[in-house]
Each structure stands twice: as structure tokens, then as C-alpha cells.
Protein backbone atom coordinates (compact mmCIF):
# COMPACT_ATOMS: atom_id res chain seq x y z
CA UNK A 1 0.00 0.00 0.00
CA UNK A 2 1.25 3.27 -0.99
CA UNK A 3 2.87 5.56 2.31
CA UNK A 4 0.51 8.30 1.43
CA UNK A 5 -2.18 6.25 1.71
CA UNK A 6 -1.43 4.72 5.09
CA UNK A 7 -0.84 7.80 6.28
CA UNK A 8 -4.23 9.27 5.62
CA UNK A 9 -5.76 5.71 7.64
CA UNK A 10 -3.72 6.38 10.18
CA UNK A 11 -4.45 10.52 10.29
CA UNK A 12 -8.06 9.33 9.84
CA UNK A 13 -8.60 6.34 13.36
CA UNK A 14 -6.71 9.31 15.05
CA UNK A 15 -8.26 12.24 14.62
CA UNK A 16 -12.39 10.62 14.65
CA UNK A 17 -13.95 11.77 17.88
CA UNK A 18 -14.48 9.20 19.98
CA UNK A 19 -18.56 8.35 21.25
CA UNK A 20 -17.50 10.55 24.53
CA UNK A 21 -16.87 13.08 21.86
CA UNK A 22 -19.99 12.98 20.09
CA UNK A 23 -22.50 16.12 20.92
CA UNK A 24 -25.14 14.88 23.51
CA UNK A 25 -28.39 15.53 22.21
CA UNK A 26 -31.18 17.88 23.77
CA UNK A 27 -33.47 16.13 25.94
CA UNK A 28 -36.64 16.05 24.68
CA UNK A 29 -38.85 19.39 26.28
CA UNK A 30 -41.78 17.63 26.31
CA UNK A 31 -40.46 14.89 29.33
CA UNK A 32 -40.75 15.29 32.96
CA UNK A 33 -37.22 15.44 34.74
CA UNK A 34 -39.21 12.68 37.17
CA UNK A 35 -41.70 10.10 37.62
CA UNK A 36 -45.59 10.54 37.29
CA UNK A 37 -47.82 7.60 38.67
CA UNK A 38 -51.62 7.75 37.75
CA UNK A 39 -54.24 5.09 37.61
CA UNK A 40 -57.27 5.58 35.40
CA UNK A 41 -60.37 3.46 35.69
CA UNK A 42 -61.55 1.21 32.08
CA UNK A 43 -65.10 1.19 32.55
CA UNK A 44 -66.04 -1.77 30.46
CA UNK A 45 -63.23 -4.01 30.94
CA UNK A 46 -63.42 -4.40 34.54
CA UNK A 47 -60.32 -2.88 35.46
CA UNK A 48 -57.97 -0.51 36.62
CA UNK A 49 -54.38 0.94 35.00
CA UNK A 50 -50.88 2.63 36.95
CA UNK A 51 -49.46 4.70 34.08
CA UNK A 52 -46.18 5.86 34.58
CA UNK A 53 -45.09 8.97 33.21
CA UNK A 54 -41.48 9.91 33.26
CA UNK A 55 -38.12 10.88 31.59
CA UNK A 56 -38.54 7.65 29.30
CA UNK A 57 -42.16 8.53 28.17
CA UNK A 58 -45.76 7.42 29.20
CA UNK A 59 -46.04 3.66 29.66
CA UNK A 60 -48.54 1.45 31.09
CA UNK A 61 -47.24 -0.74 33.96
CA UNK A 62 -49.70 -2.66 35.62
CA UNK A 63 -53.20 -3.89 34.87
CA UNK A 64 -55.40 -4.90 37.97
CA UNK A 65 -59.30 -6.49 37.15
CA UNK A 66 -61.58 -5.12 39.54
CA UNK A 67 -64.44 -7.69 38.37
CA UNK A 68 -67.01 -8.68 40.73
CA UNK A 69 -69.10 -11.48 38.99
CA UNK A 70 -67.84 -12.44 35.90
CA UNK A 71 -70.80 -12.83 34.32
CA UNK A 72 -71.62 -9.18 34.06
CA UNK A 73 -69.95 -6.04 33.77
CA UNK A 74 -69.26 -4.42 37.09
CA UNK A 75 -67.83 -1.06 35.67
CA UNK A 76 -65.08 0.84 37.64
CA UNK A 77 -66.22 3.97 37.69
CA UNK A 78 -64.72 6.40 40.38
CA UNK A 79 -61.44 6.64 41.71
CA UNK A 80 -59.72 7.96 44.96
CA UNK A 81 -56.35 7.82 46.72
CA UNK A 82 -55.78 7.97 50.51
CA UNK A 83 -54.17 10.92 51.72
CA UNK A 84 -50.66 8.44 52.34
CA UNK A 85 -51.32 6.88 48.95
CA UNK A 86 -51.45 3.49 50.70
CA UNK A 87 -55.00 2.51 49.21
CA UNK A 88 -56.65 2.76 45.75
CA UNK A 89 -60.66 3.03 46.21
CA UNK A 90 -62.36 2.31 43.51
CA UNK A 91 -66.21 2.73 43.09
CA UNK A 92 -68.46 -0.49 40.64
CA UNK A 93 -71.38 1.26 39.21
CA UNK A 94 -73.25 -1.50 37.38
CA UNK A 95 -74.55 -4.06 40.33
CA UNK A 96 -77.55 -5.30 40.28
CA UNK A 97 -79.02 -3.84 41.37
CA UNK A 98 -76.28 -1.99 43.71
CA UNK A 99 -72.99 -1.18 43.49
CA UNK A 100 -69.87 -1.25 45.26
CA UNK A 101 -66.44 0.60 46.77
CA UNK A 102 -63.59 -1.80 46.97
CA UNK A 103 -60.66 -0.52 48.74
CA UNK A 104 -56.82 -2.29 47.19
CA UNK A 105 -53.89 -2.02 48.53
CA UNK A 106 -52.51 0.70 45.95
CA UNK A 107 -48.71 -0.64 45.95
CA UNK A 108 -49.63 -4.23 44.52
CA UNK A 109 -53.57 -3.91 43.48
CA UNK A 110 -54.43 -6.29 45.92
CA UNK A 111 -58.18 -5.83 47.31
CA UNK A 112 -58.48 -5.85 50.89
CA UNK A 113 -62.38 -5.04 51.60
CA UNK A 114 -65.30 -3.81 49.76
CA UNK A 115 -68.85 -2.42 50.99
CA UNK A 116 -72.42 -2.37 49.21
CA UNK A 117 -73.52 1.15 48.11
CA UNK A 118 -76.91 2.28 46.24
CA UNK A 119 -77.58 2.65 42.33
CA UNK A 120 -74.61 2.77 40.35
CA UNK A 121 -72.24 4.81 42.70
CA UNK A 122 -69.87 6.85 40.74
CA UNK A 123 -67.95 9.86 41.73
CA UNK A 124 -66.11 9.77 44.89
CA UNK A 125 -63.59 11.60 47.12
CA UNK A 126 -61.28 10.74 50.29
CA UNK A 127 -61.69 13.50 53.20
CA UNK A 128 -58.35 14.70 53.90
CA UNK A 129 -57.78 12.69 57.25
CA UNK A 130 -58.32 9.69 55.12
CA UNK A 131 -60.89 8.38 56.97
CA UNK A 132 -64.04 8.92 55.23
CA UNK A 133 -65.31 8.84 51.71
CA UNK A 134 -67.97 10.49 49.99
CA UNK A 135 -69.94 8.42 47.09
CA UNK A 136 -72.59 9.76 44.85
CA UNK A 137 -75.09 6.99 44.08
CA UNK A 138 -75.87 8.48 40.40
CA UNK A 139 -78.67 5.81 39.79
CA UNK A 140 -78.40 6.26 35.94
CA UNK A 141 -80.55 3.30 34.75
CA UNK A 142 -83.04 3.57 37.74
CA UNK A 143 -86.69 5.88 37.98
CA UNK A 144 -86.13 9.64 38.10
CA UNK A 145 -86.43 10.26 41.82
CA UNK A 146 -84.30 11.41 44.16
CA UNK A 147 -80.80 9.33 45.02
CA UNK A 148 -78.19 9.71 47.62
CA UNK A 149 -74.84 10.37 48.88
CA UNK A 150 -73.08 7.36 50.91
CA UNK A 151 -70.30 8.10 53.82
CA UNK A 152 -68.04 5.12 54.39
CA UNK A 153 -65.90 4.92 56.94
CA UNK A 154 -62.43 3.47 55.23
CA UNK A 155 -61.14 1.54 57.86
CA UNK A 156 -63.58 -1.15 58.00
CA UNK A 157 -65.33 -0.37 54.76
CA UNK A 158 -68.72 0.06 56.11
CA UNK A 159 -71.46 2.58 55.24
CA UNK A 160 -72.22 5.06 57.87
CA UNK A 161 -74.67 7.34 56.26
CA UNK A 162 -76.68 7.69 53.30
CA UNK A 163 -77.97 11.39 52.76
CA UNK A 164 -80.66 11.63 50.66
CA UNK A 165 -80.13 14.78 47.96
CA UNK A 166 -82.06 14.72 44.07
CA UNK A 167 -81.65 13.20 40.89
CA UNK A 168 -78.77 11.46 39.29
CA UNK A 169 -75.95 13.04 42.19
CA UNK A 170 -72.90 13.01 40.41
CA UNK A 171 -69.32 14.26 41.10
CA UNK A 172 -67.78 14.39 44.33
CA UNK A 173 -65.72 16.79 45.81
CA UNK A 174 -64.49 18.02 48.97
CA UNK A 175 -63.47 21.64 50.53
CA UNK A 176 -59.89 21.75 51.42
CA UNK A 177 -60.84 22.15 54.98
CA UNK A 178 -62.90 19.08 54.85
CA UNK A 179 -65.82 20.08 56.69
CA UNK A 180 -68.20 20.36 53.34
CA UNK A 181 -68.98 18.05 50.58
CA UNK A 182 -70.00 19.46 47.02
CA UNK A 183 -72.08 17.76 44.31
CA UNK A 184 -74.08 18.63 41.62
CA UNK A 185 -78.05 16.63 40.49
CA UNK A 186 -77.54 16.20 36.68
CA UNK A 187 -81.22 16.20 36.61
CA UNK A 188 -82.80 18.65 39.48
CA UNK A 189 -79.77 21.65 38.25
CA UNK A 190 -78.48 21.31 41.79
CA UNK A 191 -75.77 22.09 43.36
CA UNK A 192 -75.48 20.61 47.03
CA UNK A 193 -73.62 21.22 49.88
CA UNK A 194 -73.62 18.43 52.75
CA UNK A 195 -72.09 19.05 56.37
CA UNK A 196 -69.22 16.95 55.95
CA UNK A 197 -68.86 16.59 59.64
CA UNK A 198 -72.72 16.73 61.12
CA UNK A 199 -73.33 14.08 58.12
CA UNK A 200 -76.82 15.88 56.82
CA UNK A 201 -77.85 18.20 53.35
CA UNK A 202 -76.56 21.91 54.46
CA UNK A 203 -77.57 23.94 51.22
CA UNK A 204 -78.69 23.78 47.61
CA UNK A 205 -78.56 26.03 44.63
CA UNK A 206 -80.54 26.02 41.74
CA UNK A 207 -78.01 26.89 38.50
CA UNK A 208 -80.74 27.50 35.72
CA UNK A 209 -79.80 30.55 33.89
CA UNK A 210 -82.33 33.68 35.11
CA UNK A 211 -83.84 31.30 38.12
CA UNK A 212 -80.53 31.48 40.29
CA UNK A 213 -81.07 30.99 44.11
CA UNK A 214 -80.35 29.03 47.33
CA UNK A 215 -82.01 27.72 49.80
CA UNK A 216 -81.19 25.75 53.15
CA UNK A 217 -81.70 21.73 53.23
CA UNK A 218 -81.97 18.97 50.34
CA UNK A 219 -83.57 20.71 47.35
CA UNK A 220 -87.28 20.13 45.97
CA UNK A 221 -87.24 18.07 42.65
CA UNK A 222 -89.38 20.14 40.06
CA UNK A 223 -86.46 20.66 37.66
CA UNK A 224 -86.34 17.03 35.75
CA UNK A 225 -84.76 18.16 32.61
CA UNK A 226 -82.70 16.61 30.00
CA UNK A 227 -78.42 15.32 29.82
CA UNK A 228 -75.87 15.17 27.63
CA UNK A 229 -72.88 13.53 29.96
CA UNK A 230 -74.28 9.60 30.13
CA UNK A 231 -77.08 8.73 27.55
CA UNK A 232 -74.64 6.27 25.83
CA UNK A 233 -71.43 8.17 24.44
CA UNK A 234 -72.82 11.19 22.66
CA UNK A 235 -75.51 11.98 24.73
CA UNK A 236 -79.10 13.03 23.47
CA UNK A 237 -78.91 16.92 23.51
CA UNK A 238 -81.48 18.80 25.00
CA UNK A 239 -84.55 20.66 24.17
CA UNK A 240 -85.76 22.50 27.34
CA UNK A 241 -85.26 25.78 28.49
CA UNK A 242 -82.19 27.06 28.97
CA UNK A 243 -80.59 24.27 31.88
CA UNK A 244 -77.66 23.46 33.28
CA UNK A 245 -77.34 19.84 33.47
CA UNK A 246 -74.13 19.48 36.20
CA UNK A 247 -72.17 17.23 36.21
CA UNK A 248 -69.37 18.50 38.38
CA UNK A 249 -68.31 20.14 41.60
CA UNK A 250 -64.70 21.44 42.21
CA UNK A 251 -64.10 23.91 45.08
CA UNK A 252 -61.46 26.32 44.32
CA UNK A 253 -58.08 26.40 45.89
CA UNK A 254 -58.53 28.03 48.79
CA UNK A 255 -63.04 27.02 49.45
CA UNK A 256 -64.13 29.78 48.96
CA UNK A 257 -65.77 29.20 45.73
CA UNK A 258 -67.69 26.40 44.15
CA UNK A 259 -66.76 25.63 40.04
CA UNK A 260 -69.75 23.55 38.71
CA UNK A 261 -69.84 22.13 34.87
CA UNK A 262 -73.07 22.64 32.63
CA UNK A 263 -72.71 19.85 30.23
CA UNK A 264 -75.97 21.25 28.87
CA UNK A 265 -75.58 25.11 28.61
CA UNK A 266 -71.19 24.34 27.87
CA UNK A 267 -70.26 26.89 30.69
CA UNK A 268 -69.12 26.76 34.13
CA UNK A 269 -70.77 28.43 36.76
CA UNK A 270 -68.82 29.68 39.88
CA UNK A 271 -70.71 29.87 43.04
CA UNK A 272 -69.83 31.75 45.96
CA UNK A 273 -69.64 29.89 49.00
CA UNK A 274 -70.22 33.08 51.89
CA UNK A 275 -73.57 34.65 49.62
CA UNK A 276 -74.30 31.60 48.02
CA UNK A 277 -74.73 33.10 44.70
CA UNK A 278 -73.06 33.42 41.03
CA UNK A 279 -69.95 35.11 40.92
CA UNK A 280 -69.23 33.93 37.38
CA UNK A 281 -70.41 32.12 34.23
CA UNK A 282 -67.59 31.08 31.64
CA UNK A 283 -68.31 30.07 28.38
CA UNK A 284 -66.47 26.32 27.78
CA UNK A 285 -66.40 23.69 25.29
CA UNK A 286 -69.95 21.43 24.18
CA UNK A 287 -70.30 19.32 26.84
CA UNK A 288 -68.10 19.94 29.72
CA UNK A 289 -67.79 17.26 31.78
CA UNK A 290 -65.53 16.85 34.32
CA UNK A 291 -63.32 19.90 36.35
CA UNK A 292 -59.96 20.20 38.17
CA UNK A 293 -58.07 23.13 39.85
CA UNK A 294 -54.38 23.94 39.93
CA UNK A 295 -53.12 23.27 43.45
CA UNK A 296 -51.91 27.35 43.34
CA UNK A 297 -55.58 28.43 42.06
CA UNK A 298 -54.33 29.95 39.11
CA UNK A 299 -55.91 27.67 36.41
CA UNK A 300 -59.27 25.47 35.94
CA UNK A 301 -59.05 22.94 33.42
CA UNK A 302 -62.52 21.23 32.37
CA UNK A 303 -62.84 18.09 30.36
CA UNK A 304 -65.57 19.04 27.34
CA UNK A 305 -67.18 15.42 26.97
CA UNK A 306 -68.90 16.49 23.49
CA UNK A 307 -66.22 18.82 22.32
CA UNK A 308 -63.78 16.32 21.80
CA UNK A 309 -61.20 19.09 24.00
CA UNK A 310 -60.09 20.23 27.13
CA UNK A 311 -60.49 23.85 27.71
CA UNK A 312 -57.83 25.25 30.32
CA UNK A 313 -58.91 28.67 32.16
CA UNK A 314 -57.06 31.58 33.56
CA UNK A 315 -59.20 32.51 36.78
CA UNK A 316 -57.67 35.50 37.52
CA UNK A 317 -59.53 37.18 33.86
CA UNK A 318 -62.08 34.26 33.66
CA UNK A 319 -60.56 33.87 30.08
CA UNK A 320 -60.32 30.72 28.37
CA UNK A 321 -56.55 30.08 27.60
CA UNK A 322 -56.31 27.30 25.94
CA UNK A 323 -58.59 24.51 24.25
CA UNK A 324 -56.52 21.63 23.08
CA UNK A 325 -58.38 18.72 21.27
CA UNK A 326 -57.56 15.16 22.08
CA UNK A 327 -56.86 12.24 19.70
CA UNK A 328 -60.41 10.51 20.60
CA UNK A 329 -63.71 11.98 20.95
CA UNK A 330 -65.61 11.28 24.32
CA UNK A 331 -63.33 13.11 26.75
CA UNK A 332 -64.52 12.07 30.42
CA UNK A 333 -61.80 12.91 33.46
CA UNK A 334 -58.75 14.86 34.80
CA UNK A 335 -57.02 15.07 37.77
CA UNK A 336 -53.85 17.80 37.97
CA UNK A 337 -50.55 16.90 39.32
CA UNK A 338 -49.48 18.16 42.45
CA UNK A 339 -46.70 20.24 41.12
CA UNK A 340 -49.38 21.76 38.17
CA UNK A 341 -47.11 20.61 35.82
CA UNK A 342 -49.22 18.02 33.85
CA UNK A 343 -53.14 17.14 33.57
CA UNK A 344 -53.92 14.15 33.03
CA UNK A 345 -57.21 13.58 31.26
CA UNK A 346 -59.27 10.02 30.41
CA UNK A 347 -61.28 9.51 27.04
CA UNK A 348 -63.20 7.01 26.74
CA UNK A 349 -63.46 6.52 22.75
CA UNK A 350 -66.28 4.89 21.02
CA UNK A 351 -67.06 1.07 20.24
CA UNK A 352 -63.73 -0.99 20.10
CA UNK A 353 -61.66 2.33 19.80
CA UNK A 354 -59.16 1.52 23.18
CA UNK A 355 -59.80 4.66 26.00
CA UNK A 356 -56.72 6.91 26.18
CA UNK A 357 -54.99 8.47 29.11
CA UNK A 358 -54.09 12.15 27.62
CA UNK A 359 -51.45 14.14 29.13
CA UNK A 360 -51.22 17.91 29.14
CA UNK A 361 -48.51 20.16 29.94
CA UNK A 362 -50.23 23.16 31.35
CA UNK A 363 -46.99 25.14 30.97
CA UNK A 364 -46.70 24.40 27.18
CA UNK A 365 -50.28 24.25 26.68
CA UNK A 366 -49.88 21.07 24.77
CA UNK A 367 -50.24 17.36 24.73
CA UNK A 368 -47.34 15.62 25.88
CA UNK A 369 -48.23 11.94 25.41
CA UNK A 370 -51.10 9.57 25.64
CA UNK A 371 -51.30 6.05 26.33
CA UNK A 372 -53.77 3.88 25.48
CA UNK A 373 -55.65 1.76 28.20
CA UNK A 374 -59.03 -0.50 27.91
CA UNK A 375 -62.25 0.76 26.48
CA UNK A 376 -64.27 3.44 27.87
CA UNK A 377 -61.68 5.11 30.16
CA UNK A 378 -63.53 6.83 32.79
CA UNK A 379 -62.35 8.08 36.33
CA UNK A 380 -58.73 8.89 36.95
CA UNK A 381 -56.52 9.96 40.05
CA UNK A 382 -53.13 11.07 40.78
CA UNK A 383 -50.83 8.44 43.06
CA UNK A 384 -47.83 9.38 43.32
């Protein structure tokens, strides 16, 4: 071989960078720096997902069935964490004809006790000691007449109360302080407030547009109208005056205000909690569904069930901010991170379409992943 030609080889091996050499490349913007651990409930598959979100992506880790008789379909509908993320509760809306919480031990998804609730209980929430938790008993496939809230006490999983409060109850949500419990009557325009520590119906408000007012006790029942959020996936519009149709609750920050959804009329309403009035209406996406609050009260994101979006809302202006669509229609939950960093948001899809678990980064404004879990994806709550 000619000299001039080895010595080119030679310059060549010696002068290549080396791997070490090679320029690292830029993480990607759009992963966390840390680990994200969500479960999301898969309505008709009988089971329950941990998600992991993290500086390798969105993954699903473990499945866990929740099924009760396997003969039917049981439905997982509600979720809830204890306040030391030891146990997963999980709420079965399709007994027959009653329903079920099951509390699992949240680590390995093994159930350690369960307790008989009324019609198709759906949302619920953990009071911040841990030791309670509210269920709405949304009776969706029973008579329209008035349902209930059930108190069980966690420790032994038995029911200690049920408060009777109108038609089709549904979301569940507790002030920060934990002495009241908010939820909405998809089917009376309600919003209720219960005495979370004397166990009975405080307050109600009525949220039709131009009939606005509150009154003290369980609410009268002369408002039957018409929903959007649960007659099969798209829902059957309505025709009636100008309603509300609630389907959710979500106390601000700090309690001192009451966000409720209007999957009919596509606002939200915020109530006041001291004069028990409107403060607010903002205008939101068709169908909105399901609501969450930043753990700093700056920003209200709302799930529009219809819309195929989430809407994300400055509170300070009462401005929308953002609406950012998702890849499947049928948008149902969302729970916020404690940091506020991400949202993370359950669609359901329709017929064998797979539900998804949607993230959002509420500092970009935009989807950061999704995952796809088992049809119908419905409630969903932050672990750890």
C-alpha cells in the first residue's frame, strides 16, 4: 500500500472523535425530569391501570381487574387515593341492582375489603384525614327520583350514612378544609352542599340561567330536565329551556368558591360559598364534563365530553386560555398533578376504539403523550 495512503488511515482512526466526543443531544422538552404515577379506571373491561409517566415517556405498567361477577360487567367507575397513597378506592357502578367501593392495597392492586352502596355509585372523594369517603349513588338506569350520597368509613369499609339529595348526584368533591362536601343533580340543576362533619344536606342552589337561588336543606325536585354527559357516548342533547345539566363540583383552591360544569348550557358556573350566589359564568367547550383546579388556584381545566377538547382557564380574567383537542372523541376525566405541571385527562373513545390516558402540559399548553388503556376510560386519580 502506498505511504501516502497509510498515512491518511492512520491521520483518519486518530483524529475521529471518539462516542464521549460525540454532541449529547437535547433532551426532549416535552419529558418530565421525574416520575408521574396515575391510575385511570376502564369502565367496560373491569379494570384498573398505573401509568407511569417519566423521563422515558408514558407507559402502562400494571393492569389490575376489579371484576365482581364475571358474568356481568361491574364497571369501575370512580377513583380515589388515601391521603398516604397506601390505598386505591375504587367505586363499581353497574350491580344489580347496587354497586360497590372496593378498597386495594394501591402498591400491589391487591383488594383488601369492599362495601355495598346504592344505584350505580360513581364519583367519589377521600376526606383529607383519610378516613371517610364520599360516594354519589348516580342511579343512571333507575326511575327519576331522588338518590343519595353514601359516607363510608375506610377503615372497616362500612357505610355510615346515606344522605338523601335529588336526581342522578354526580361528582364528588371536597373543601380543602374538609368540613363540606360538594355535588351537583344532573337532573334537578343542583348544586349541594352536605355538612361533611354533622353528616346531613346543608344547602342547595338552583343553577338555571335567570332562576338562580339558594335555599337551606336537600332541594325540591321540580327541575327534571334533560343530559348530555351519560345517555350512551354522545348523549341526546337537549330541548328545554335554557338548563344546566351538572355534572361536576370542584371547590377552588382556597373554598371559597364552588366551580360547577353545565354539560348542557357548555359553561361553568362559579358559586360563591359566603352569599351563596353566582360570581361567574364562563363560556367552555360542548359538553363539559368533568373539572380540576391547579393546586396554586391559578388555572381550571374542564374536560368538554362532546367537544372532543379540554379547555384550560385563567381565573384570575375568567378567560379561556387554551382549548386543546384530544386524539379521541368522548373526553370524560382529569385530575392535575401536584406540582401543576401536567393534567392528566381520560377519554373514553367509542365502540372498540381503546380509552386513552391524555397528558397535558399546562406550561406548554400542549399534549405531551397519551397512552392507550381498555375501552371506555372513565375516572382517573393522581398516586404518586
Amino acid at each position: 500500500m502506498p505511504a501516502f495512503l497509510l498515512l491518511a488511515l492512520w491521520s483518519a482512526a486518530f483524529l475521529a472523535p471518539s462516542s464521549g466526543d460525540r454532541p449529547t443531544p437535547d433532551p426532549d422538552p416535552l419529558l418530565p425530569d421525574r416520575e408521574y404515577h396515575v391510575w385511570v379506571a376502564s369502565e367496560a373491561t373491569d379494570r384498573v391501570h398505573l401509568v407511569r409517566w417519566g423521563p422515558e415517556g408514558a407507559e402502562l405498567v400494571r393492569t389490575v381487574s376489579v371484576s365482581l361477577l364475571p358474568t356481568e360487567a361491574d364497571g369501575p367507575h370512580g377513583l380515589a387515593i388515601s391521603p398516604d397513597g397506601e390505598h386505591l378506592f375504587v367505586t363499581t357502578a353497574h350491580g344489580r341492582p347496587y354497586g360497590h367501593i372496593a378498597k386495594y392495597e394501591a402498591a400491589t392492586g391487591r383488594r383488601l375489603g369492599r362495601a355495598m352502596l346504592g344505584h350505580f355509585p360513581a364519583s367519589l372523594e377521600v376526606t383529607p384525614d383519610g378516613e371517610y369517603a364520599f360516594v354519589v349513588n348516580f342511579n343512571l338506569h333507575g326511575d327519576m327520583v331522588p338518590s343519595s350520597v353514601s359516607v363510608v368509613g375506610l377503615r372497616d369499609m362500612v357505610e355510615v350514612a346515606r344522605l338523601e339529595t335529588c336526581t342522578m348526584p354526580h361528582g364528588s368533591r371536597i373543601s380543602p378544609d374538609g368540613r363540606r362536601h360538594y355535588s351537583t343533580c344532573m337532573m334537578d340543576d343542583m348544586l349541594v352542599e352536605v355538612d361533611a362533619w354533622g353528616l346531613e344536606v346543608a344547602r342547595h342552589f338552583l343553577l338555571t340561567e335567570g332562576e338562580e337561588h339558594g335555599g337551606r336543606g336537600r332541594p325540591g325536585h321540580a327541575h327534571h330536565g334533560a343530559h348530555q354527559g351519560h345517555d350512551g357516548h354522545e348523549g341526546m342533547g337537549h330541548t328545554q329551556r335554557s338548563l344546566c345539566s351538572p355534572t361536576w363540583a370542584q371547590p377552588s383552591h382556597d373554598g371559597t368558591s364552588v366551580f360547577v360544569a353545565c354539560n348542557a348550557s357548555n359553561e361553568v358556573v362559579e358559586v360563591d360559598v359566603a352569599s351563596w350566589g353566582v360570581s361567574r359564568r364562563l363560556p367552555a367547550g360542548e359538553g363539559v364534563y368533568n373539572l380540576a383546579v391547579t393546586g396554586d388556584g391559578r388555572l381550571l381545566v374542564a374536560t368538554n365530553k362532546l367537544g372532543r377538547s379540554v379547555s384550560v382557564f385563567d381565573l384570575t380574567s375568567g378567560e379561556e386560555a387554551a382549548r386543546i383537542p384530544t386524539q379521541r372523541p368522548v373526553v370524560h376525566g382529569v385530575v392535575i398533578s401536584p406540582d401543576d405541571r401536567y393534567a392528566f385527562i381520560s377519554v373514553e373513545g367509542i365502540g372498540s376504539e381503546p380509552g386513552t390516558l391524555e397528558i397535558l402540559d399546562l406550561e406548554r399548553m400542549e399534549m405531551a403523550a397519551r397512552v392507550d388503556v381498555g375501552q371506555m376510560a372513565a375516572g382517573v386519580v393522581f398516586w404518586r
